[in-house]
N, C-alpha and C. Protein backbone atom coordinates (compact mmCIF):
# COMPACT_ATOMS: atom_id res chain seq x y z
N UNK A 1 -61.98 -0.14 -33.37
CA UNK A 1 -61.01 -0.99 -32.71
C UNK A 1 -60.38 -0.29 -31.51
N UNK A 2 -60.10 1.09 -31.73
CA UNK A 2 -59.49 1.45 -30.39
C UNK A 2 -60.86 1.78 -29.46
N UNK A 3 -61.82 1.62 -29.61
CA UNK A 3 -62.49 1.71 -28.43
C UNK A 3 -62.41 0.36 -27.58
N UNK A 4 -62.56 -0.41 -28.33
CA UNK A 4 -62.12 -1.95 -28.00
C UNK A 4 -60.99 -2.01 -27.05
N UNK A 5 -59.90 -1.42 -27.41
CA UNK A 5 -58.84 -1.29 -26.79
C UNK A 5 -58.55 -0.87 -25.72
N UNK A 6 -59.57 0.08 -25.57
CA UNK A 6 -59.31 0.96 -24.37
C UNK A 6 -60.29 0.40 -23.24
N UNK A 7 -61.89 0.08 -23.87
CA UNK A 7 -62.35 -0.64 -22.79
C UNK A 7 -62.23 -1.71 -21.99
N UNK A 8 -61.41 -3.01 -22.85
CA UNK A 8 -61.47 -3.85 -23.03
C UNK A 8 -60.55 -4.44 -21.15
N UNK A 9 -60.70 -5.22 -20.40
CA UNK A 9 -60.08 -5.26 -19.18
C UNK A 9 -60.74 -7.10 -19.00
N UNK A 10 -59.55 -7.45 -18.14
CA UNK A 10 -59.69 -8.90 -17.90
C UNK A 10 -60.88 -9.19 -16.97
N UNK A 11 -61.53 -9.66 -17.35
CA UNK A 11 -63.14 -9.99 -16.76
C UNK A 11 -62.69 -11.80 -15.62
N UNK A 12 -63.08 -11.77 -14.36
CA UNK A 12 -62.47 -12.96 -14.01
C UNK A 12 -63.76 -13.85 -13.26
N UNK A 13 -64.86 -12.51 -13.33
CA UNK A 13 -66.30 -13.03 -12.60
C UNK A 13 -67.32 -12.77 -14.19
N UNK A 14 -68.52 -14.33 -13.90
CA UNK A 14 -69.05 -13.81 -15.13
C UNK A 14 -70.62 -14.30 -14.37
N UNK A 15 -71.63 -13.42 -15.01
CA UNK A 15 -72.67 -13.98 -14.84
C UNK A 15 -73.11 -15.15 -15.32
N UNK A 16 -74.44 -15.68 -14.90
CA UNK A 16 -74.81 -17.21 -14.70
C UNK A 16 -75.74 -17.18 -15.58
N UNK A 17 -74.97 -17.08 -17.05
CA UNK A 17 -75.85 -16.58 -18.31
C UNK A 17 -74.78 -17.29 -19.32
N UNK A 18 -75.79 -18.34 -20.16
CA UNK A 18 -75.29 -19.09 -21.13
C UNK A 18 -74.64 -17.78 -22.35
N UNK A 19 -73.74 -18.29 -22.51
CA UNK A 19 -73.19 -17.04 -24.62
C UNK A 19 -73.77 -17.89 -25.63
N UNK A 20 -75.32 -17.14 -26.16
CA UNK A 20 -75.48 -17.55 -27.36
C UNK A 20 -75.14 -18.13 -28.35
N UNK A 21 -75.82 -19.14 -28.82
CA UNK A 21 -74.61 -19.59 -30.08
C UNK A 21 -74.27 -18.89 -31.22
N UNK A 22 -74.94 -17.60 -31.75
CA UNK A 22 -74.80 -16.99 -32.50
C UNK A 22 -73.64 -16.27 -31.82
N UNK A 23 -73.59 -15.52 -30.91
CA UNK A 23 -72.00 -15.27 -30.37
C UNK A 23 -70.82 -16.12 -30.15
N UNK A 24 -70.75 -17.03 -30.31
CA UNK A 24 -70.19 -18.45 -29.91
C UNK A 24 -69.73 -18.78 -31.45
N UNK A 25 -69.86 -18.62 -32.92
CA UNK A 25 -70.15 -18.93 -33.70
C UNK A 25 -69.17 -17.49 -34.37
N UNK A 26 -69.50 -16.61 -33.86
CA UNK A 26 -68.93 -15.19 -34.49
C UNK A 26 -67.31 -15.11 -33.43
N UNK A 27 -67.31 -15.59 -32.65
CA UNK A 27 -65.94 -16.01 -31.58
C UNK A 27 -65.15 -16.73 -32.23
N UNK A 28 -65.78 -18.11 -32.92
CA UNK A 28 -65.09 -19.40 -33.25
C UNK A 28 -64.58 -18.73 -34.77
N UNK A 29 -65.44 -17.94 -35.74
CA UNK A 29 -64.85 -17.36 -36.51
C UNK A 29 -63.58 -16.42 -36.79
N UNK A 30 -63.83 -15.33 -35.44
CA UNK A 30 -62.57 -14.64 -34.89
C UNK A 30 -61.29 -15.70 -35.02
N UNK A 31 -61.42 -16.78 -34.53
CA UNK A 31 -60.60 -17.65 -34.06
C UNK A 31 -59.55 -18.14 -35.30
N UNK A 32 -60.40 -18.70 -36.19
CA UNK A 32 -60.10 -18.61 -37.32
C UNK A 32 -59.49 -17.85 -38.70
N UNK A 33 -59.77 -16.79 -38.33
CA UNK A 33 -59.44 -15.69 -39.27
C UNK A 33 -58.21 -15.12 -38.90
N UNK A 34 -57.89 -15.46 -37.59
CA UNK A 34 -56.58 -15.02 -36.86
C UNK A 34 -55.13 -15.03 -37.32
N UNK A 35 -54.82 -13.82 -37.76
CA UNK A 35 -53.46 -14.02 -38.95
C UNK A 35 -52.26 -15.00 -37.99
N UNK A 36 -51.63 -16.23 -38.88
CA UNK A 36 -50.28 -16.52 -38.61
C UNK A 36 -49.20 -16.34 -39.46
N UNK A 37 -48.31 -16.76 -39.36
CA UNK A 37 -46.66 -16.82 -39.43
C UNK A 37 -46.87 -17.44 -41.21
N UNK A 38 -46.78 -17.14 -42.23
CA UNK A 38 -46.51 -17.88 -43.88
C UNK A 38 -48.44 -18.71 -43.78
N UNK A 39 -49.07 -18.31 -42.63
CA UNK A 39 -50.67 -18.71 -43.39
C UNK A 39 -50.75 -19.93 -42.98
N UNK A 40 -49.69 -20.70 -41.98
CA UNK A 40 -49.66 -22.07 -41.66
C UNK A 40 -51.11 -22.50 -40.75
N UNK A 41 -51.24 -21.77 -40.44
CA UNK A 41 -52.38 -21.91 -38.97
C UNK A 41 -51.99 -22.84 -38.31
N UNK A 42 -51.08 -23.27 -37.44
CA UNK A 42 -50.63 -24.27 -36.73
C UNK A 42 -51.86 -24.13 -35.16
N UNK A 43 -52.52 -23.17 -35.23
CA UNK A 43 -53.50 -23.69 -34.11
C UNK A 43 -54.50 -24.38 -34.00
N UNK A 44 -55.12 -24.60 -33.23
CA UNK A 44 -56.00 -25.65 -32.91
C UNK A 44 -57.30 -25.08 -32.02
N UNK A 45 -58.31 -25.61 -31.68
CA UNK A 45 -59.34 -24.96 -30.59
C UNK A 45 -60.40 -25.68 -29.62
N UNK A 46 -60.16 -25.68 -28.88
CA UNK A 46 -61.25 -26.78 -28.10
C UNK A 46 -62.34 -25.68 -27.63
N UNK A 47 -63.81 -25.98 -27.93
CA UNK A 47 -64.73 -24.91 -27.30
C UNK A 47 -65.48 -25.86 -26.15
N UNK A 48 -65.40 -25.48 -24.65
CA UNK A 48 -65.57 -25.83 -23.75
C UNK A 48 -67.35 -24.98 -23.14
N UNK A 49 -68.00 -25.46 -23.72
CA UNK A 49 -69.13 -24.68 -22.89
C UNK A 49 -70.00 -26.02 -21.63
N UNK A 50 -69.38 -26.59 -21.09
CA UNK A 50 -70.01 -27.87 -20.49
C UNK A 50 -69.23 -27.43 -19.30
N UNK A 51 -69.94 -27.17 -18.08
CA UNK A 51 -69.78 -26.65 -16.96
C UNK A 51 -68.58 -27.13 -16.02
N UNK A 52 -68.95 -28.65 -16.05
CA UNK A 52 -68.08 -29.97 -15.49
C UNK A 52 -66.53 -29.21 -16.00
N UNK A 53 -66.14 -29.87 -17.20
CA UNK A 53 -65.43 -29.77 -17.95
C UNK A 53 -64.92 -28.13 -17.51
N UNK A 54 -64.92 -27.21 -17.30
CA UNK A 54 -65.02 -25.40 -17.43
C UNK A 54 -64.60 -25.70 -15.86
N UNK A 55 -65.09 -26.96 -14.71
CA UNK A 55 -64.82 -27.17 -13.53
C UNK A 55 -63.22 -27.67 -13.41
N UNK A 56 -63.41 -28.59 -14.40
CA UNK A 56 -62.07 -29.11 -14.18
C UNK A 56 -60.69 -28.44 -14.71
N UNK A 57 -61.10 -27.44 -15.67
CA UNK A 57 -60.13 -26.61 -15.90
C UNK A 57 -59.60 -25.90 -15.46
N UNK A 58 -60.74 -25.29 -14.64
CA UNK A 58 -59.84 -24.11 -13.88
C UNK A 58 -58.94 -25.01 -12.50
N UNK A 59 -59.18 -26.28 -12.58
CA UNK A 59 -58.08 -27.16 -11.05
C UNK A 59 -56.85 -27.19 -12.00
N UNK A 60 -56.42 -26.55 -13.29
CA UNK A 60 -55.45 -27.06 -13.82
C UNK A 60 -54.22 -26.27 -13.21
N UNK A 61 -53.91 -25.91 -12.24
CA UNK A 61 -52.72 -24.73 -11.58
C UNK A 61 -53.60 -24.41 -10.53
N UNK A 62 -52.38 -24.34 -9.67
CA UNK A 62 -52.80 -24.21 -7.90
C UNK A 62 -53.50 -22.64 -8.23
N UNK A 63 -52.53 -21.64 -8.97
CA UNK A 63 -53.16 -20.03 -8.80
C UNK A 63 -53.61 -19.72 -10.28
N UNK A 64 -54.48 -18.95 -10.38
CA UNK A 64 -54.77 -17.92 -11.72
C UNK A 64 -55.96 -18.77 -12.58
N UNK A 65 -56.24 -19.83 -12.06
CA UNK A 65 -57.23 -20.54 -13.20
C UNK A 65 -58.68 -20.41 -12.43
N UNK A 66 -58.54 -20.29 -11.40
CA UNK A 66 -59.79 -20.68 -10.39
C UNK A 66 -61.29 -19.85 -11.28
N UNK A 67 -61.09 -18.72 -11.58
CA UNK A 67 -61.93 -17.98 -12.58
C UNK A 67 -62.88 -18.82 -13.41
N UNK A 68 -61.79 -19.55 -13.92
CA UNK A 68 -62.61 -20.78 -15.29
C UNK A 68 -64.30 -21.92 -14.88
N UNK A 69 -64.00 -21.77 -13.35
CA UNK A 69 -65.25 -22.71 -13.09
C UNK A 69 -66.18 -21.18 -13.15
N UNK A 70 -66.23 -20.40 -12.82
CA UNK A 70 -67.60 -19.37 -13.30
C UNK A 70 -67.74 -18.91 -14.66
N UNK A 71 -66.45 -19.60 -15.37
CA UNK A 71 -66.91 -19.14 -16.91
C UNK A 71 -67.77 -19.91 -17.44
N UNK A 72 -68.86 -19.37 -18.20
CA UNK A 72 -69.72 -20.22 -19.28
C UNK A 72 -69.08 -20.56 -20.07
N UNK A 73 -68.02 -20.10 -21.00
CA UNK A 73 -67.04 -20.65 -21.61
C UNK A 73 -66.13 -20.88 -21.82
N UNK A 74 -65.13 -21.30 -22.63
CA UNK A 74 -63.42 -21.64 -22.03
C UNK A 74 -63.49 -21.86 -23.60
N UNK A 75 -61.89 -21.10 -24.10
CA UNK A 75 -61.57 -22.12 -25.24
C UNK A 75 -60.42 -22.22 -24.94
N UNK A 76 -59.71 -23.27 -25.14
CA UNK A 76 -58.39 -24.10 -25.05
C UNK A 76 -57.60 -23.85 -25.98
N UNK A 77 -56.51 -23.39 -26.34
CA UNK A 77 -55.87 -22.77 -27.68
C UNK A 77 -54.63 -23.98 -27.48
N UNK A 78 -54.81 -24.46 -28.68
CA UNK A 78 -53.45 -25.67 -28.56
C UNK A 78 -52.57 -25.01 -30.35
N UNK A 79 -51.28 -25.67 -29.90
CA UNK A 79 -50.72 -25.04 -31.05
C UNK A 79 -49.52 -26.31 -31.46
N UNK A 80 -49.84 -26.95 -32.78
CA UNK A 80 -49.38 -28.53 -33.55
C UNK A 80 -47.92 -27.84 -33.43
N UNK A 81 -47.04 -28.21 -32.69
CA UNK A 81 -45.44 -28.21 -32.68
C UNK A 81 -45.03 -28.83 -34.20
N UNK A 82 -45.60 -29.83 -34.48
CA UNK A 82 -45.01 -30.21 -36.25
C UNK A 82 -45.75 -29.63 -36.50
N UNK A 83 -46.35 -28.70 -37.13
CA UNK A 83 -46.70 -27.91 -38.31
C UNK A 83 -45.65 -26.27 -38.35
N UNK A 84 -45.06 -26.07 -37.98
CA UNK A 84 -44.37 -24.65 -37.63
C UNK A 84 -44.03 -24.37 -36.01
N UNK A 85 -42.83 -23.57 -36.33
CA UNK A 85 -42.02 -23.46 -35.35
C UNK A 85 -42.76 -21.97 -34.58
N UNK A 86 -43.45 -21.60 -34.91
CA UNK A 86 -43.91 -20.42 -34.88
C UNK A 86 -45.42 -20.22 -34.13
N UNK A 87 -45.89 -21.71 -33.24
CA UNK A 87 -46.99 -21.92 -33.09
C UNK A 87 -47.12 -21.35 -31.86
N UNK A 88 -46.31 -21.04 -30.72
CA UNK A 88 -46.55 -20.18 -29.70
C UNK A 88 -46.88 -19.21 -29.90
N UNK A 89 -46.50 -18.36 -30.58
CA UNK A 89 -46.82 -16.95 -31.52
C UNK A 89 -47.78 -16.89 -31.60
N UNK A 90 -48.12 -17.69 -33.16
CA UNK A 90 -49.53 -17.73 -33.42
C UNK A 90 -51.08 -18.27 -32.81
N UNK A 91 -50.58 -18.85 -31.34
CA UNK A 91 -51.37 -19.14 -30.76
C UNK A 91 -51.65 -17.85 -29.98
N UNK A 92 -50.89 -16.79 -29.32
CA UNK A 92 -51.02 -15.83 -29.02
C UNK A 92 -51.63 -14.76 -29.23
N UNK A 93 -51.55 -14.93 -30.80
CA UNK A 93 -52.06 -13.84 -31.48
C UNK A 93 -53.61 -14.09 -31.52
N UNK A 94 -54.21 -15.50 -32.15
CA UNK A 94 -55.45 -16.24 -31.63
C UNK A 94 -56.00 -15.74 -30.47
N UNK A 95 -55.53 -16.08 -29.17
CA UNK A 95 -55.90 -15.67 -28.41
C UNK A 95 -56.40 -14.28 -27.57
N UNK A 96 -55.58 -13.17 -28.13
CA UNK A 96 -55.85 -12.08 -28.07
C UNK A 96 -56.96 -11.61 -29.23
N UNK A 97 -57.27 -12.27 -30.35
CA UNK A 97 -57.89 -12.00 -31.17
C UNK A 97 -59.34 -12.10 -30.69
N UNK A 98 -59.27 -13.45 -30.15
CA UNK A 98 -60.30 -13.87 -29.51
C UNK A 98 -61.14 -12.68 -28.34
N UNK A 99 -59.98 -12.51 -27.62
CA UNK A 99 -60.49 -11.52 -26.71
C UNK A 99 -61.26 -10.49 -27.06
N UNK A 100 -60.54 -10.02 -28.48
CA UNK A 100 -60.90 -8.62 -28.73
C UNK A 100 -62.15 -8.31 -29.08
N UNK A 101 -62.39 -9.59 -29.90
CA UNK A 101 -63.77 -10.04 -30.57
C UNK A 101 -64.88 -10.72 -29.40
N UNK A 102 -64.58 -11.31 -28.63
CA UNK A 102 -65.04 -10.76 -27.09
C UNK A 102 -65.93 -9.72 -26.62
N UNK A 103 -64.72 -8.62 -26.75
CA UNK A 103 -65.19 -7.33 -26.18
C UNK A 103 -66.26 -6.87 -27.10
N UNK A 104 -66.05 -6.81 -28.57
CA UNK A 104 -66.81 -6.48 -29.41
C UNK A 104 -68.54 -7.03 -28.98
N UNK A 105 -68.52 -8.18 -29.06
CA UNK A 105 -69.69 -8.24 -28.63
C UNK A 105 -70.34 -8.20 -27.03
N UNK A 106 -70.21 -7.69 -26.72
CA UNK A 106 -70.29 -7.64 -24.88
C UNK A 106 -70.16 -8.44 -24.46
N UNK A 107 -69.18 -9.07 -24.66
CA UNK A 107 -68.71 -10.09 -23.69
C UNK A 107 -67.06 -9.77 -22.53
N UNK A 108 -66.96 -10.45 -21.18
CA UNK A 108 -66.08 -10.56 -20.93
C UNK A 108 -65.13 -11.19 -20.91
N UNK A 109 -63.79 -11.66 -21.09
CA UNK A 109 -62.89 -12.62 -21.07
C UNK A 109 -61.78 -12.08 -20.24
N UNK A 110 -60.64 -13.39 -20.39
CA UNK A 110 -59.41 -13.65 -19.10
C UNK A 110 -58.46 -14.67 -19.98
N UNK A 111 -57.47 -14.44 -19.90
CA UNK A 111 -56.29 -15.37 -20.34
C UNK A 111 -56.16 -15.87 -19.20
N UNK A 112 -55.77 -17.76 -18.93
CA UNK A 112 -55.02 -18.30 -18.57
C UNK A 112 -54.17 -18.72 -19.19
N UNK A 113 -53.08 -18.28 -18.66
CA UNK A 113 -51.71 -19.30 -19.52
C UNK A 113 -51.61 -20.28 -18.83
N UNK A 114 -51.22 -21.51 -19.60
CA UNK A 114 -50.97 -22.80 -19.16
C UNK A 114 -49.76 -23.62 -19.57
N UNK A 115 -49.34 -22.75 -20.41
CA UNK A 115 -47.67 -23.46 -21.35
C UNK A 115 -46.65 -23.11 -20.22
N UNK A 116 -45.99 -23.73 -19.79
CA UNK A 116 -44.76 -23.65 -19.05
C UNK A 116 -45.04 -23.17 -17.85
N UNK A 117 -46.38 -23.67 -17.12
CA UNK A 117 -46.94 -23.24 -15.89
C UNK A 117 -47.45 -24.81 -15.02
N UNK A 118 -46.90 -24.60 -13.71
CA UNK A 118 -46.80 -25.84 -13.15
C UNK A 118 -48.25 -26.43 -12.70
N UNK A 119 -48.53 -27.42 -12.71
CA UNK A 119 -50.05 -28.01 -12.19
C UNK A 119 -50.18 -28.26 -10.71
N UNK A 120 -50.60 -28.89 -10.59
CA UNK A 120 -50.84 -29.44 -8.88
C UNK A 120 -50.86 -31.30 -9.62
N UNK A 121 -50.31 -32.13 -8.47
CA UNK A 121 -50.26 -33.23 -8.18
C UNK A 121 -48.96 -33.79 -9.01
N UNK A 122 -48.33 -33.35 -8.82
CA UNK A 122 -46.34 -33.33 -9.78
C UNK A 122 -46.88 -33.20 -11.47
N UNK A 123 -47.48 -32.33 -11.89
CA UNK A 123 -47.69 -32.66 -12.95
C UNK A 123 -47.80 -31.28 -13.62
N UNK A 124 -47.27 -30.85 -14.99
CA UNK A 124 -47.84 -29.96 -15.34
C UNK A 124 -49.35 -29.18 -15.64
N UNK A 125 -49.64 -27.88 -15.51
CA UNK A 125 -50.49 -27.93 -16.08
C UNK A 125 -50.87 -28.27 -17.46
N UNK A 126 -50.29 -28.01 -18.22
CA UNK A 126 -50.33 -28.57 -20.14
C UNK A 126 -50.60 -29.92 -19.58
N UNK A 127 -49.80 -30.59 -19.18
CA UNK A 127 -49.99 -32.28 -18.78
C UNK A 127 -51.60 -32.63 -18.69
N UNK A 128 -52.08 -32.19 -17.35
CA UNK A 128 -53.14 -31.96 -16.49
C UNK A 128 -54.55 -31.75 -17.67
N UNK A 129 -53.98 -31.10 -18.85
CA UNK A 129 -55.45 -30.56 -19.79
C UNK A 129 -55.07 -31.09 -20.81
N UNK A 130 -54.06 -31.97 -21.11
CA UNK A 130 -53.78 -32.94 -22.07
C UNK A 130 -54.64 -34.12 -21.73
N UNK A 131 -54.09 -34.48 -20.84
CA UNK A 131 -55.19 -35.72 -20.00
C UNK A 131 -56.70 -35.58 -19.99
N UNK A 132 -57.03 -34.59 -19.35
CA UNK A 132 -58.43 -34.31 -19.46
C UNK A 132 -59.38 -34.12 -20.86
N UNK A 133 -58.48 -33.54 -21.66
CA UNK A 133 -59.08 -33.07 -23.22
C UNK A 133 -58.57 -34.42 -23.95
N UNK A 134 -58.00 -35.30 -23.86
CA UNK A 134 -57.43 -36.01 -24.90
C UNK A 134 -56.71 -35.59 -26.02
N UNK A 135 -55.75 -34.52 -25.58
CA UNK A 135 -55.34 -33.48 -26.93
C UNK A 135 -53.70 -34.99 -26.90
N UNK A 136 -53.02 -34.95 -28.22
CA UNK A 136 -52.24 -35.66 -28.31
C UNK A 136 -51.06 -35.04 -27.84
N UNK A 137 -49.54 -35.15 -27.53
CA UNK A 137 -48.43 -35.11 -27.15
C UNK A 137 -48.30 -34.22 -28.15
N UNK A 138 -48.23 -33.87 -29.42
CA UNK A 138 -47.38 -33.15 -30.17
C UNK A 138 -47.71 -31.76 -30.39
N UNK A 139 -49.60 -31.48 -29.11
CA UNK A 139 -50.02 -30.04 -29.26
C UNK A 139 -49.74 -29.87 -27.84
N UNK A 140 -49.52 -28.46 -28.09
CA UNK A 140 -48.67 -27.42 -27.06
C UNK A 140 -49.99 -26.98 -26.55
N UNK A 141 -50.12 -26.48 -25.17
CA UNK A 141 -51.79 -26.40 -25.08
C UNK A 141 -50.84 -24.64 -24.42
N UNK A 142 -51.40 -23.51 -25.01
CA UNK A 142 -50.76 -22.11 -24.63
C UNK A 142 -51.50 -21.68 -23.75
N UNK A 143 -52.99 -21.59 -23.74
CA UNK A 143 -53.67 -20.80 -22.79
C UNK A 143 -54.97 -21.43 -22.57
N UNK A 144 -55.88 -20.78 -22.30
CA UNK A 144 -57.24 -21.23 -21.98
C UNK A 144 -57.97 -19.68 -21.46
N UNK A 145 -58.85 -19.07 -22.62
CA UNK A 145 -59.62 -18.07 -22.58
C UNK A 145 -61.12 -18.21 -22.16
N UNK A 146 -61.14 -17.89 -20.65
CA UNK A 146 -62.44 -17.92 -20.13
C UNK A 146 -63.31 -16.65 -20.80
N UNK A 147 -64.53 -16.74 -20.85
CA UNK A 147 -65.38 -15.81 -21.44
C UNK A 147 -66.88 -15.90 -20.83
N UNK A 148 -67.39 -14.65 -20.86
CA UNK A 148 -69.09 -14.68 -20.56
C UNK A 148 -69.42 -13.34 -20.54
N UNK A 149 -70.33 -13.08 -20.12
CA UNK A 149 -71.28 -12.34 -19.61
C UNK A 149 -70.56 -11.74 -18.74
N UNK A 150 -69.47 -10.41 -18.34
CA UNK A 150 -69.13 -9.58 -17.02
C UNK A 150 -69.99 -9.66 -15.49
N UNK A 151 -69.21 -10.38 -15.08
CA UNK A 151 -70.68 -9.89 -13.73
C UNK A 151 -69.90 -9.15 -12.44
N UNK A 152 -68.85 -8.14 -13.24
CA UNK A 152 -68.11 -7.43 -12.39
C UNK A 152 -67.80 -6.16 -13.21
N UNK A 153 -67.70 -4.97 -13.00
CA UNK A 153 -67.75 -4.01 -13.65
C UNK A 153 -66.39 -3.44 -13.66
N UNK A 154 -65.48 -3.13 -14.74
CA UNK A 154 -64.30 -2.69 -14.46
C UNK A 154 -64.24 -1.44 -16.05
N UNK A 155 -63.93 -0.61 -15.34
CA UNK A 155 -63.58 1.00 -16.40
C UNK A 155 -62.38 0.55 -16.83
N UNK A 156 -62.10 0.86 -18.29
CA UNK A 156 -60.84 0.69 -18.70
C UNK A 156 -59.56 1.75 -18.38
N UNK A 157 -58.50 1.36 -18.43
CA UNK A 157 -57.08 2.38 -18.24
C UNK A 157 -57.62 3.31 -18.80
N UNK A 158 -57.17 4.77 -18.13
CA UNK A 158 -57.28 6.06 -18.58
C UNK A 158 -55.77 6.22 -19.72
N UNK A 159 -55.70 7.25 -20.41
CA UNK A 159 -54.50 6.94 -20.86
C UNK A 159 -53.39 7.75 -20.23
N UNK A 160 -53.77 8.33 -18.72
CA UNK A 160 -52.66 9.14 -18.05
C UNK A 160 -52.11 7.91 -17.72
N UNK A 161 -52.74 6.61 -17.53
CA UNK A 161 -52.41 5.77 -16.42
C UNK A 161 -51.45 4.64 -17.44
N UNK A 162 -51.23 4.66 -18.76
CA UNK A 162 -50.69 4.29 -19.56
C UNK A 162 -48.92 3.98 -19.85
N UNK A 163 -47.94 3.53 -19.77
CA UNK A 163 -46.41 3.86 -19.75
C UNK A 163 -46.18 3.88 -21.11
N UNK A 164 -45.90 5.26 -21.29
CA UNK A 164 -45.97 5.91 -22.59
C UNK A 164 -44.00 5.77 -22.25
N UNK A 165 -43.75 5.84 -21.49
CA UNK A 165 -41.98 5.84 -21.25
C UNK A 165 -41.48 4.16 -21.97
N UNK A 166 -42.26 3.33 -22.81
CA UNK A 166 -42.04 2.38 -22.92
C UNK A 166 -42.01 2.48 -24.94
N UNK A 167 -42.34 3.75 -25.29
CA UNK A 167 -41.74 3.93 -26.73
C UNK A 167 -41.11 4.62 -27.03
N UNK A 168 -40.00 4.20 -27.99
CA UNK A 168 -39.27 5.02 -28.47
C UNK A 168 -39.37 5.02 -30.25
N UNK A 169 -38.68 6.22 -30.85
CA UNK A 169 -38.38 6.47 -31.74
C UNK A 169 -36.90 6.47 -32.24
N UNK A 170 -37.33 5.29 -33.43
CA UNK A 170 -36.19 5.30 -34.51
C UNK A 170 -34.75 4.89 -33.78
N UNK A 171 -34.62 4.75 -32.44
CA UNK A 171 -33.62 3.87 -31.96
C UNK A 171 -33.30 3.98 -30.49
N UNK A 172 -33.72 2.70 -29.49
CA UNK A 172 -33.62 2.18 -28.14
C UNK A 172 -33.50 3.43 -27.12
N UNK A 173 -34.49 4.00 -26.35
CA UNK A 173 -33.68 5.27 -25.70
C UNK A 173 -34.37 6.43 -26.19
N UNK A 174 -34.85 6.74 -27.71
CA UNK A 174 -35.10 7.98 -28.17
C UNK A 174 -37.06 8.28 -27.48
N UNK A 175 -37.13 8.83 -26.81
CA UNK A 175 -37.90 9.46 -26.78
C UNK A 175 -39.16 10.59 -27.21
C-alpha cells in the first residue's frame, strides 16, 4: 500500500486504450468494499465507459473537468442524502479508494469534484450531471473519477518534498 501511495499522482492525459473489463470489474469491486460511516453505504456509482457520455462530462464546469473527454472511463460517485448524513464522507472515501485501486493495477486516475462547484449555462455542475445521467434530486453527485491508461508520465513526491510541518503529536503545535 505505501508504494501505492507514494507513486500514485493525478493522471489528467490517458491513452487511446479501452480498461479491460476484468480491470473494470476489480475497480467496481474496490468501489464497493469501500468502508462507510455504521456500514450504511449511502453511495451510489455510475460506470461511464461510452465516449459521448465521458464527452459530455467533462463540459460539466467551465475549469478542471476538460480531462474527462480523454478518459476511457469516468465513474460518477453519487451519495443518497436520505440514507445518512454522512454521505459526503463516505463518498470520499469511495472515491479515493477507487483511485488507489487504480494505481494498483496500472492504471491512471483524476478527481473531479463536482458538489458545490459551479457549471456553465446558470446552472450547477451537480445540476448539469443530474440532467444528463438521470440521477434523481435526492443524490448528491460528489465527484467524477476519470481513469485509463497514463499517457503522461509523472514520478511521485519525493518525501523531502512532503509537509511533514503539518503533524503533530499528542496536542495542536507539538512537534
Amino acid at each position: 500500500m505505501i508504494n501505492i501511495l507514494r507513486n500514485r499522482r493525478s493522471v489528467r492525459k490517458y491513452q487511446d486504450r479501452a480498461v479491460e473489463p476484468e480491470k473494470v470489474e476489480i475497480l467496481i469491486e474496490a468501489l464497493v468494499r469501500s468502508p462507510t460511516s455504521r456500514s450504511i453505504n449511502p453511495w451510489e456509482f455510475i460506470v461511464v465507459d461510452d465516449n459521448a457520455v465521458t464527452s459530455k462530462l467533462s463540459r460539466c464546469k467551465p475549469h478542471g473537468a476538460g480531462f474527462l473527454e480523454g478518459a476511457p472511463l469516468a465513474v460518477v460517485i453519487l451519495g443518497d442524502t436520505m440514507v445518512s448524513d454522512t454521505c459526503v464522507e463516505d463518498c470520499s472515501i469511495a472515491a479515493i479508494t477507487l483511485q488507489y485501486a487504480a494505481q494498483s493495477v496500472g492504471l491512471g486516475s483524476c478527481w473531479c469534484q463536482v458538489r458545490l462547484r459551479e457549471g456553465g449555462q446558470g446552472k450547477s455542475a451537480e445540476c448539469y450531471i443530474r440532467e444528463l445521467l438521470g440521477i434523481p434530486e435526492r443524490y448528491l453527485v460528489e465527484c467524477i473519477v476519470g481513469i485509463g491508461y497514463p499517457g503522461e508520465g509523472k514520478e511521485g513526491h519525493d518525501q523531502e518534498s512532503l509537509d511533514w510541518r503539518k503533524v503533530y503529536y499528542n496536542s495542536y503545535g507539538e512537534q
